[in-house]
Each structure stands twice: as structure tokens, then as C-alpha cells.
Protein backbone atom coordinates (compact mmCIF):
# COMPACT_ATOMS: atom_id res chain seq x y z
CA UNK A 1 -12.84 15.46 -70.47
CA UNK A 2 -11.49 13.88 -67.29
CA UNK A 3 -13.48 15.84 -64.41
CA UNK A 4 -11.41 13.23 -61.96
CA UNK A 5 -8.42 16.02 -61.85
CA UNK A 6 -10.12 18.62 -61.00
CA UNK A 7 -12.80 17.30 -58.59
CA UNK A 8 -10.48 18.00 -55.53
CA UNK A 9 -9.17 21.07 -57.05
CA UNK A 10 -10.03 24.55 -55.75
CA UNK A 11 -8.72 26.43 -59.00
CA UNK A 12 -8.76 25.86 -62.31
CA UNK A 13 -5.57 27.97 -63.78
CA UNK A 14 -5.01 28.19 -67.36
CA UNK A 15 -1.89 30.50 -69.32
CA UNK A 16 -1.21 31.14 -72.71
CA UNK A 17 1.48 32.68 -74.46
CA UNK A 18 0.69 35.48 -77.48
CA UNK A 19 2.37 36.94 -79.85
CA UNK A 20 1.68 39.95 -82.27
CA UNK A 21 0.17 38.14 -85.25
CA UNK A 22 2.32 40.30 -87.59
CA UNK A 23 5.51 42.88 -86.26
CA UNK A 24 6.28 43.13 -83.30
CA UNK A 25 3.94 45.95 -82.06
CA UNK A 26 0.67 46.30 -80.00
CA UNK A 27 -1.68 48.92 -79.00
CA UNK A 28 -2.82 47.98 -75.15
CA UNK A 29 -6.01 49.26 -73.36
CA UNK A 30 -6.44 52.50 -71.75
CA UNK A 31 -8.23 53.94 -69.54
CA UNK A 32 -9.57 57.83 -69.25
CA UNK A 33 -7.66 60.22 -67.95
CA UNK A 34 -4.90 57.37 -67.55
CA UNK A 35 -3.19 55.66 -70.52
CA UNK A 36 -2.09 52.56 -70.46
CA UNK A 37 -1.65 50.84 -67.38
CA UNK A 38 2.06 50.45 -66.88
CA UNK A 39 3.95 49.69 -63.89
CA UNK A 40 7.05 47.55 -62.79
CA UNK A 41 7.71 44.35 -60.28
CA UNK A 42 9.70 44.31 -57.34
CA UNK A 43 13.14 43.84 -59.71
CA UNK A 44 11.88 46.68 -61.53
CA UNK A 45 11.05 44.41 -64.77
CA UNK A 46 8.45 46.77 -66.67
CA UNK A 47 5.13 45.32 -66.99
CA UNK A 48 2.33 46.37 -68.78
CA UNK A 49 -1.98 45.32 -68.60
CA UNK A 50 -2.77 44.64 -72.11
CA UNK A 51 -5.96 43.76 -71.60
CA UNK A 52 -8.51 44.39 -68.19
CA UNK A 53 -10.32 41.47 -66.34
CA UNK A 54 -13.46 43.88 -67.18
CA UNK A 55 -12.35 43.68 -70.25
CA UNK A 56 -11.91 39.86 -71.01
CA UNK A 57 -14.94 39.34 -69.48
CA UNK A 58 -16.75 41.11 -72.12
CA UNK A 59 -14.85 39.16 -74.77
CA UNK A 60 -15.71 35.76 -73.17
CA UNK A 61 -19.45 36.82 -73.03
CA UNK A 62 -19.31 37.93 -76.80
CA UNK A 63 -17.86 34.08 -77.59
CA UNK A 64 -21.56 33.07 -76.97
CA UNK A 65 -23.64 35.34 -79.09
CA UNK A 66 -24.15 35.32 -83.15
CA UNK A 67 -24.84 38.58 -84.54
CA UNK A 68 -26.18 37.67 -87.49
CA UNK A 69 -28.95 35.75 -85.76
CA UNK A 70 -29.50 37.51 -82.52
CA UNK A 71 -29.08 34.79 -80.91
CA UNK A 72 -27.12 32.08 -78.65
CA UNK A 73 -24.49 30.27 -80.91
CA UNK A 74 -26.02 26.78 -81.80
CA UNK A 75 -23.41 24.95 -79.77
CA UNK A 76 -25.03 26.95 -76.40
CA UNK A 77 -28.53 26.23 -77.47
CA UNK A 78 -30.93 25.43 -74.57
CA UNK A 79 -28.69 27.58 -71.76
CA UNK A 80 -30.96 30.69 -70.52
CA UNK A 81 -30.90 33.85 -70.52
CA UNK A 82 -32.75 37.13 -70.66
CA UNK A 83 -34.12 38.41 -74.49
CA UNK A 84 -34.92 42.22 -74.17
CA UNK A 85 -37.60 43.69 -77.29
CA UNK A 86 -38.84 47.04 -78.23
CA UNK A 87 -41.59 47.31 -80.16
CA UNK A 88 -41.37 43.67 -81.14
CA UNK A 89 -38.00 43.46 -81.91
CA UNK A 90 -34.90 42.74 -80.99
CA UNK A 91 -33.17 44.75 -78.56
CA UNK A 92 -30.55 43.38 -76.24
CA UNK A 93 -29.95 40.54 -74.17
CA UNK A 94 -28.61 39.74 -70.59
CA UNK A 95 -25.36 38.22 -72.82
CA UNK A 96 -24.83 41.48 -74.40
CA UNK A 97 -25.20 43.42 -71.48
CA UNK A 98 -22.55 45.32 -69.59
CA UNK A 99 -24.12 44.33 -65.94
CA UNK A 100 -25.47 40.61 -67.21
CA UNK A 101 -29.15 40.87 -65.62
CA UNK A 102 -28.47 43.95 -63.67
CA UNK A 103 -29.26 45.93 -67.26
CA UNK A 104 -31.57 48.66 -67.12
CA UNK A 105 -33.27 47.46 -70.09
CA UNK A 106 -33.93 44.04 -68.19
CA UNK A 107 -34.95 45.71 -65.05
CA UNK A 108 -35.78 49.29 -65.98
CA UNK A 109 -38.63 51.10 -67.84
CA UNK A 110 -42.58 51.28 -67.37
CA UNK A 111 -42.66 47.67 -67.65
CA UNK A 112 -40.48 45.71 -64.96
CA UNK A 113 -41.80 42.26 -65.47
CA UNK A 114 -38.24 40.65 -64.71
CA UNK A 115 -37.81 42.85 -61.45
CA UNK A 116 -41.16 41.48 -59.73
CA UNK A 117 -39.98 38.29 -60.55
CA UNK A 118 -36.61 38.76 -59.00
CA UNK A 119 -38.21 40.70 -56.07
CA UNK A 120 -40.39 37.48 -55.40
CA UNK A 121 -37.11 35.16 -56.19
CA UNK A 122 -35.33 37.19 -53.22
CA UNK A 123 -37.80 38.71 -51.04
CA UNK A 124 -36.98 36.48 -47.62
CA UNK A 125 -33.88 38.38 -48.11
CA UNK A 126 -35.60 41.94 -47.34
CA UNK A 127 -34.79 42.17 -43.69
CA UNK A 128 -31.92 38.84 -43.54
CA UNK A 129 -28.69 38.22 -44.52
CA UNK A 130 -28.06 37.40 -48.36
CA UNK A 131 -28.20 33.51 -48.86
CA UNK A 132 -25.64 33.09 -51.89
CA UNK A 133 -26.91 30.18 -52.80
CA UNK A 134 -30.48 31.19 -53.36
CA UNK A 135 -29.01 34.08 -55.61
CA UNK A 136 -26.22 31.43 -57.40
CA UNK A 137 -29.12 29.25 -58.25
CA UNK A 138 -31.77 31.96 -59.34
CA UNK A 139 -29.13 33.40 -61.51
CA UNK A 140 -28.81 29.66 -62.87
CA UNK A 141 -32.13 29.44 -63.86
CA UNK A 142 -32.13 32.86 -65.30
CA UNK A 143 -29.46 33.06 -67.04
CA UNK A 144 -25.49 30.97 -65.63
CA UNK A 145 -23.60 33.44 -67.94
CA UNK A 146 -24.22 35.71 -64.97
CA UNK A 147 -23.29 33.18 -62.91
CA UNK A 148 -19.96 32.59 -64.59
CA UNK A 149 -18.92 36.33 -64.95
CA UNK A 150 -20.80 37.82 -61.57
CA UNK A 151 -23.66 40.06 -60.78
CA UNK A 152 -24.49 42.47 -58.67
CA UNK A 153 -27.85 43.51 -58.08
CA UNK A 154 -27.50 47.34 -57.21
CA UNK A 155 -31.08 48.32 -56.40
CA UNK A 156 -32.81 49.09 -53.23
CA UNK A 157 -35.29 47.41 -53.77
CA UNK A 158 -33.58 44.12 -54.16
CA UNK A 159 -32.41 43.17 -50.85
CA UNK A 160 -31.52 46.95 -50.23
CA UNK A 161 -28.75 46.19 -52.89
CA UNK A 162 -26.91 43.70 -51.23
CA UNK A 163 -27.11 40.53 -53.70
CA UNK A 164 -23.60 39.92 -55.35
CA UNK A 165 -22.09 37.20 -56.65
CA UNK A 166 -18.38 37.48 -57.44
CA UNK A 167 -16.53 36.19 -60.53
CA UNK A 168 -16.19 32.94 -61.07
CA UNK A 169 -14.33 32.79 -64.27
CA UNK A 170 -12.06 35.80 -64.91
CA UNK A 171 -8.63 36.53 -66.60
CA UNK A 172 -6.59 39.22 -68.23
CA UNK A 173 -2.98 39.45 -70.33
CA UNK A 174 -0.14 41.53 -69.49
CA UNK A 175 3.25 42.25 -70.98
CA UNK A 176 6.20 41.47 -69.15
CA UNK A 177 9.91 43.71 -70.50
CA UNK A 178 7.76 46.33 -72.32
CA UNK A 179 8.66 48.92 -74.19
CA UNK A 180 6.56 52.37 -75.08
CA UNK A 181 6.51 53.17 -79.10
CA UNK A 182 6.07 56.74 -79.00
CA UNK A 183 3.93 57.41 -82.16
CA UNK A 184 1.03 59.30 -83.92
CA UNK A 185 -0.39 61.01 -86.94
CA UNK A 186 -2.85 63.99 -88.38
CA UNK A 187 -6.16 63.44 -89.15
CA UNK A 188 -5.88 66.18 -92.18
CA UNK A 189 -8.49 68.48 -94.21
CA UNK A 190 -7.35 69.04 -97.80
CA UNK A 191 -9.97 71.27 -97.63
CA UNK A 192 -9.67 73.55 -95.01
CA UNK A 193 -6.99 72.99 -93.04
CA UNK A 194 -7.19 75.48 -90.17
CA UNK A 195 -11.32 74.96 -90.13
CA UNK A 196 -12.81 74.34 -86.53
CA UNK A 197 -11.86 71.35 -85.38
CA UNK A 198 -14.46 71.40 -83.01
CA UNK A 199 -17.03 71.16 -85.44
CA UNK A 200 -14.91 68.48 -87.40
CA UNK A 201 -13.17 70.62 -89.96
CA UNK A 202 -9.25 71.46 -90.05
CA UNK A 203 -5.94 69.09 -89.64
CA UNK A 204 -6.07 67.75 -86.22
CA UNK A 205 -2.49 66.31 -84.86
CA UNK A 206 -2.99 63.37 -82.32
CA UNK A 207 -0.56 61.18 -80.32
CA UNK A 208 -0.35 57.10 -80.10
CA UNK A 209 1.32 55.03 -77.47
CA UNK A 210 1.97 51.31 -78.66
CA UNK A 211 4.49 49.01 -76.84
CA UNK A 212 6.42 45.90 -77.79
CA UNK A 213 7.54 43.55 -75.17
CA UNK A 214 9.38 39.95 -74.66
CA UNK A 215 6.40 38.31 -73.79
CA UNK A 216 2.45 38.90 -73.63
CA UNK A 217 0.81 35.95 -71.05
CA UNK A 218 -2.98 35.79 -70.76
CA UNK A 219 -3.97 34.47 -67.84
CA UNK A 220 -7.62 32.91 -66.63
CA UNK A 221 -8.78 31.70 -63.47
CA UNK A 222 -11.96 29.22 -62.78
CA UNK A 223 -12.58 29.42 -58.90
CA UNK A 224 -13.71 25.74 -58.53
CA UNK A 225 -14.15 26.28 -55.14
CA UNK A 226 -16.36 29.41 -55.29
CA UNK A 227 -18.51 27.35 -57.31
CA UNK A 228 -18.93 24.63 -55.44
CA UNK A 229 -20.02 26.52 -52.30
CA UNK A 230 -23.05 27.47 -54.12
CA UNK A 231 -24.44 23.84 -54.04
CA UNK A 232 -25.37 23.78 -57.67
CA UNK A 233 -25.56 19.88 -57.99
CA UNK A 234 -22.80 17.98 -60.07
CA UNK A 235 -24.39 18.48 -63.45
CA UNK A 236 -24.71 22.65 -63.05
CA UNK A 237 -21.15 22.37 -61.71
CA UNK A 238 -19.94 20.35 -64.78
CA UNK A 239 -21.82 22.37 -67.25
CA UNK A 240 -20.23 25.64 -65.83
CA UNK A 241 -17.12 24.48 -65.97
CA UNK A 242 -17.35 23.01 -69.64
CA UNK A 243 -19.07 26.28 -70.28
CA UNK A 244 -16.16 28.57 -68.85
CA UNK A 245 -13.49 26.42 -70.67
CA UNK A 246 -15.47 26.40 -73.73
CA UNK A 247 -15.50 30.42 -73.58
CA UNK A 248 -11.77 30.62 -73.28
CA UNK A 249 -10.87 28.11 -76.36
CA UNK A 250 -13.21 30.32 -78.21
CA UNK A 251 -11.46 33.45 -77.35
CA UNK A 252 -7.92 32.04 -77.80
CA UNK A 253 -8.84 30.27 -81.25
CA UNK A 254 -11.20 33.62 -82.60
CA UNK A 255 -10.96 36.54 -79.91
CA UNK A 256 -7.56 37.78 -80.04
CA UNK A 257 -7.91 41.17 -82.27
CA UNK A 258 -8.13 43.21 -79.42
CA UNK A 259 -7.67 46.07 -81.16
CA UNK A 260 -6.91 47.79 -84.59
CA UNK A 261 -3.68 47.68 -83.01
CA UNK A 262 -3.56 45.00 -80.96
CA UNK A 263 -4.49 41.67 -83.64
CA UNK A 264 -2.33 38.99 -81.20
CA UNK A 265 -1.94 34.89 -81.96
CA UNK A 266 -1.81 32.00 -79.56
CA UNK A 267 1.39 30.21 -79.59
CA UNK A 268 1.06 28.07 -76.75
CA UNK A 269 -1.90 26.96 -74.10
CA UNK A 270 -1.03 25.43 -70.71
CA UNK A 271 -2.76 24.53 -67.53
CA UNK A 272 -0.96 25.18 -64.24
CA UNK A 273 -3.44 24.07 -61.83
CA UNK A 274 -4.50 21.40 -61.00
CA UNK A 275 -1.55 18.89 -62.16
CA UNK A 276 -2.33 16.60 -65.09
CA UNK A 277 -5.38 18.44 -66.47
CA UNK A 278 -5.26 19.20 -69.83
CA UNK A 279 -7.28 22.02 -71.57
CA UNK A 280 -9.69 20.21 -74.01
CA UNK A 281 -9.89 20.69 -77.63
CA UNK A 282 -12.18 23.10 -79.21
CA UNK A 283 -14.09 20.10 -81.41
CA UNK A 284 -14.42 18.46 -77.59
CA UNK A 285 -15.87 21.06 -75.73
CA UNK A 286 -18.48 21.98 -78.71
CA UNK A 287 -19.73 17.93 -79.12
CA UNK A 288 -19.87 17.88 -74.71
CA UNK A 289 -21.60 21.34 -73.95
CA UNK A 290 -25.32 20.40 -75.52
CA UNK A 291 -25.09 17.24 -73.55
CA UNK A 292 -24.29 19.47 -70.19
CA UNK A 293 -26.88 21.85 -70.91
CA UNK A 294 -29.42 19.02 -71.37
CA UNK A 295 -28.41 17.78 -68.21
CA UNK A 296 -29.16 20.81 -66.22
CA UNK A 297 -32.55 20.61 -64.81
CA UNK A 298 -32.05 23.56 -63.13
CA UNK A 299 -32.64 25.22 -66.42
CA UNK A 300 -35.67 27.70 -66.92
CA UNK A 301 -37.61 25.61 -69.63
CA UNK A 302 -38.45 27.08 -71.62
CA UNK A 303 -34.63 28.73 -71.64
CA UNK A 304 -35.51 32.50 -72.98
CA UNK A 305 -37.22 34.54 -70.79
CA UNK A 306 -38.40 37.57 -73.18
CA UNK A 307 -38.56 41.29 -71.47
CA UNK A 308 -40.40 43.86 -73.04
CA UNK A 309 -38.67 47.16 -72.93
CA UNK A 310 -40.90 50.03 -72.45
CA UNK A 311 -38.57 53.40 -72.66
CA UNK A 312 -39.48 55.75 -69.36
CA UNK A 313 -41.12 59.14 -70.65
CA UNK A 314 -37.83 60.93 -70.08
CA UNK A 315 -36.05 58.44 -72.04
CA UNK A 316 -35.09 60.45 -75.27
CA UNK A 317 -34.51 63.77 -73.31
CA UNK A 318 -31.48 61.47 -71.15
CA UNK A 319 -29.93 60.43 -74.25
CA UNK A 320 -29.81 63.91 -75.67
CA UNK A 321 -28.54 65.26 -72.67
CA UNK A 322 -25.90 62.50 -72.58
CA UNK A 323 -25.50 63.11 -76.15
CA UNK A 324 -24.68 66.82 -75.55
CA UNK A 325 -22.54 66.44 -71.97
CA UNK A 326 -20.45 63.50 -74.21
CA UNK A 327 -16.48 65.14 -74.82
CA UNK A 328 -15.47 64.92 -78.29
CA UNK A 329 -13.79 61.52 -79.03
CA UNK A 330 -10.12 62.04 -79.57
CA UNK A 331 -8.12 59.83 -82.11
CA UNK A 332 -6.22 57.99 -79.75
CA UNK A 333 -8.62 57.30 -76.97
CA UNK A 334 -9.40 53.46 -76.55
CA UNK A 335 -10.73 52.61 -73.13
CA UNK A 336 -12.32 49.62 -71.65
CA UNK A 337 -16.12 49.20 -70.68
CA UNK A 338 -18.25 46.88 -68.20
């Protein structure tokens, strides 16, 4: 990879074009209580957000984890993060997590062995202004994916909830001339038809939104600068970016069914900033990234710092209760989550 163009650069910018991979339809995220999130430009072009920045960042995180194994993909071996057991197994991990290292299974229940080490890691920061660069390289030792997608520490006993570190990589895809396709269907009971449907008997009718559109862009953005204020050393800053371009090949090349509804193709991958940069190949980035994480001595060594998850007493009673306050799902919902 030539790091020479972008060593000046403050932003990394990277587009690719997509494409239904069969038809010409696609089902885009909603949102509750919303839809889809349509809207038009200034010349009253109709646009529409395919896919969230919330969103993508999830997808980019799930890049790095193998489900079968429970584990980093080989390629990431040796970059940290946080391991969360119950019981002695496997529960979830500070990749898997909505809020990175801010989970409550990392920093929640009777035993909180993560938080006293993050409330020693940041306790000059009790009564003082936030250094970012003390928090940047904790969550480098800790785990960089948190690094990469941001983190924000919301607990009062952290720095009175004041540690937050912005995204560094982030991206989302939107739809430029589209269309709504006004559909739906009945989920139907050859049984009963007119049964309660509440209790998941009887035909229930449901709507469906999909769109088509002349062209679906995905769009990331690397904030080279951001990263470099944090004063991470050259070999952090060079595995973090390998890492971050790395994540987006991945997604492009084996991330792109969305949705039931929404299984899209790359057609064509571009870099608009900086000038004469190139995104690497996929075969690059996977024989460079073990050499950048072995060049990170930054690194927590050993890499996986294992959390035991003790549930709180009133554990099971919240999930019932959430269980019980949870609306029924309807048909057509899909919605995004952090």
C-alpha cells in the first residue's frame, strides 16, 4: 500500500456504486414510527437513506468476527478486545456489542472487573477536562475497534460521563431518483382465518414499501486527521487505517445483503480523496494487517481481556418485563440498531 498519498491527507474518502444483485428492487431501512427515510435535494431530485451510518457501522464490526468460532477472524488475530463469559462460556464480546466497550455486559453486573480498570485508566480525569488522547490510547490497548467506530463512556462514574471519542471510520448508501414500490401481502391461517391475531392466529394483511432508483452510492469516510490528533504513533496509525480499509473491502466483497429485500452488488469502487490513492485489494490488505497488528506495541499482550458476566439479582425479572412491555412485531417492520 503506498501510505505516501495519504500521509498529508486529512480524509480518506472512498464511493462505490451498487446495484440490486437481481431486479431492479430494494427494501431500504426504517426506522420506528418513521419508514424509510426519504427526502429530496435542493433541485428536488428524490433521495432516499438505504442504509444508516449506525447501521454500517454494525456491518463493518461484524466483518471481524467468525461465528462459528467465537472468535476474531484469523486475518485480525492478535488485535484486542474485550471476551464477555457466563458461566464459563461464551457470551459476547466488545466486537459484537452495540456500544463497543460501553456494553453492560462488559461494565455491568455484580462483577465489574473491566470498570475498576477503566476507572483507574481515567481517574485524573474525575475533576479535569477529558484528555482524548489518554482515552484514544486506552481504548487502543483495550480494544481499537472502538477506536475505529467511537465510544462513549456514559457513566457517572467515569469522568461524570464525559469520555467520547467520535467516529473515525463511518459511511452509509443512499439512493439518488428513487422511486416508492407500493407493495404487501397476508400472512394467512388456513386454519382459522378470523382467529386472534393477537395471539398469532387468523389472516393478518400487512403493507411493504420497496423503492427502485437510478443509482445506489455507498459512501465511507476515514477522518485521517481525527486520528492523528490522538498521537497514536505511526504504526497504531497505519494499522488503523489498514484495519478500516480492510473492514470496508470486506463489506463490499461479502456484506451487501442488507436485507431479505435489499441483496445489492458492487459494480464499481473509487477513491475521491486524497488524489492518486487507490483502494487496495482484498488479498493485500489480508497478507499486510497481521504484520500491522504485530507492529503495534501498544497492544494489550496478551490481546483478550476476558470479563466474567455475573447477571444482577433483578436480571431475569428486567427481561420479562421487557419481554412483556415489547409491541408485537409487525411483518413489515425492519429498523436499524446501535
Amino acid at each position: 500500500m503506498d501510505w505516501s498519498r495519504i500521509a498529508a491527507a486529512d480524509r480518506l474518502l472512498i464511493e462505490a456504486d451498487l446495484w440490486p444483485i437481481q431486479g431492479e428492487r430494494f427494501q431500504p431501512t426504517g426506522f420506528p414510527e418513521i419508514g424509510p427515510a426519504q427526502y429530496r435535494l435542493a433541485d428536488g431530485t428524490p433521495m432516499l437513506l438505504v442504509e444508516s451510518p449506525q447501521s454500517i457501522a454494525n456491518r463493518l464490526e461484524a466483518v471481524c468476527w467468525d461465528f462459528g468460532r467465537d472468535d476474531l477472524v484469523n486475518v485480525l488475530r492478535g488485535m484486542p478486545y474485550v471476551r464477555v463469559v457466563m458461566d464459563g462460556q461464551f457470551l459476547t464480546s466488545s466486537i459484537l456489542e452495540a456500544h463497543r466497550l460501553n456494553s453492560g455486559y462488559i461494565l455491568g453486573g455484580e462483577s465489574s472487573s473491566f470498570l475498576e480498570i477503566l476507572k483507574q485508566e481515567f481517574q485524573d480525569f474525575d475533576h479535569r477536562p477529558v484528555d482524548l488522547r489518554v482515552m484514544a490510547k486506552t481504548a487502543l490497548r483495550y480494544d481499537p475497534n472502538s477506536l475505529v467506530h467511537g465510544l462513549f463512556l456514559a457513566r457517572p462514574d467515569l469522568a461524570g460521563g464525559r469520555l467520547r471519542l467520535p467516529r473515525m471510520l463511518s459511511g452509509f448508501i443512499e439512493a439518488r431518483e428513487a422511486e416508492a414500490v407500493e407493495e404487501g401481502g397476508v400472512k394467512n391461517d388456513r386454519v382459522l382465518p378470523t382467529g386472534n391475531t393477537g395471539k398469532g392466529f387468523g389472516n393478518v394483511p400487512y403493507a411493504r414499501t420497496e423503492f427502485v432508483a437510478d443509482q445506489i452510492t455507498a459512501y465511507f469516510n476515514l477522518d485521517l486527521r481525527l486520528m492523528r490528533s490522538y498521537d497514536l504513533g505511526e504504526a497504531a496509525e497505519r494499522f488503523l487505517v489498514g484495519l478500516s480499509l480492510w473492514k470496508i473491502r470486506c463489506f463490499l466483497e461479502d456484506g451487501l445483503r442488507l436485507r431479505t429485500a435489499c441483496d445489492l452488488v458492487c459494480r464499481e469502487v473509487r477513491v475521491t480523496r486524497p488524489g492518486g490513492f487507490d483502494l487496495p485489494e482484498r488479498a493485500e490488505l489480508d497478507e499486510l494487517l497481521p504484520e500491522l497488528i504485530d507492529a503495534v506495541e501498544a497492544f494489550r499482550r496478551p490481546p483478550v481481556t476476558e470479563v466474567e458476566f455475573v447477571p444482577p439479582g433483578d436480571w431475569t425479572r428486567q427481561s420479562r418485563r421487557a419481554e412483556e412491555s415489547a409491541p408485537e412485531e409487525r411483518a413489515s417492520d425492519e429498523v436499524d440498531g446501535e
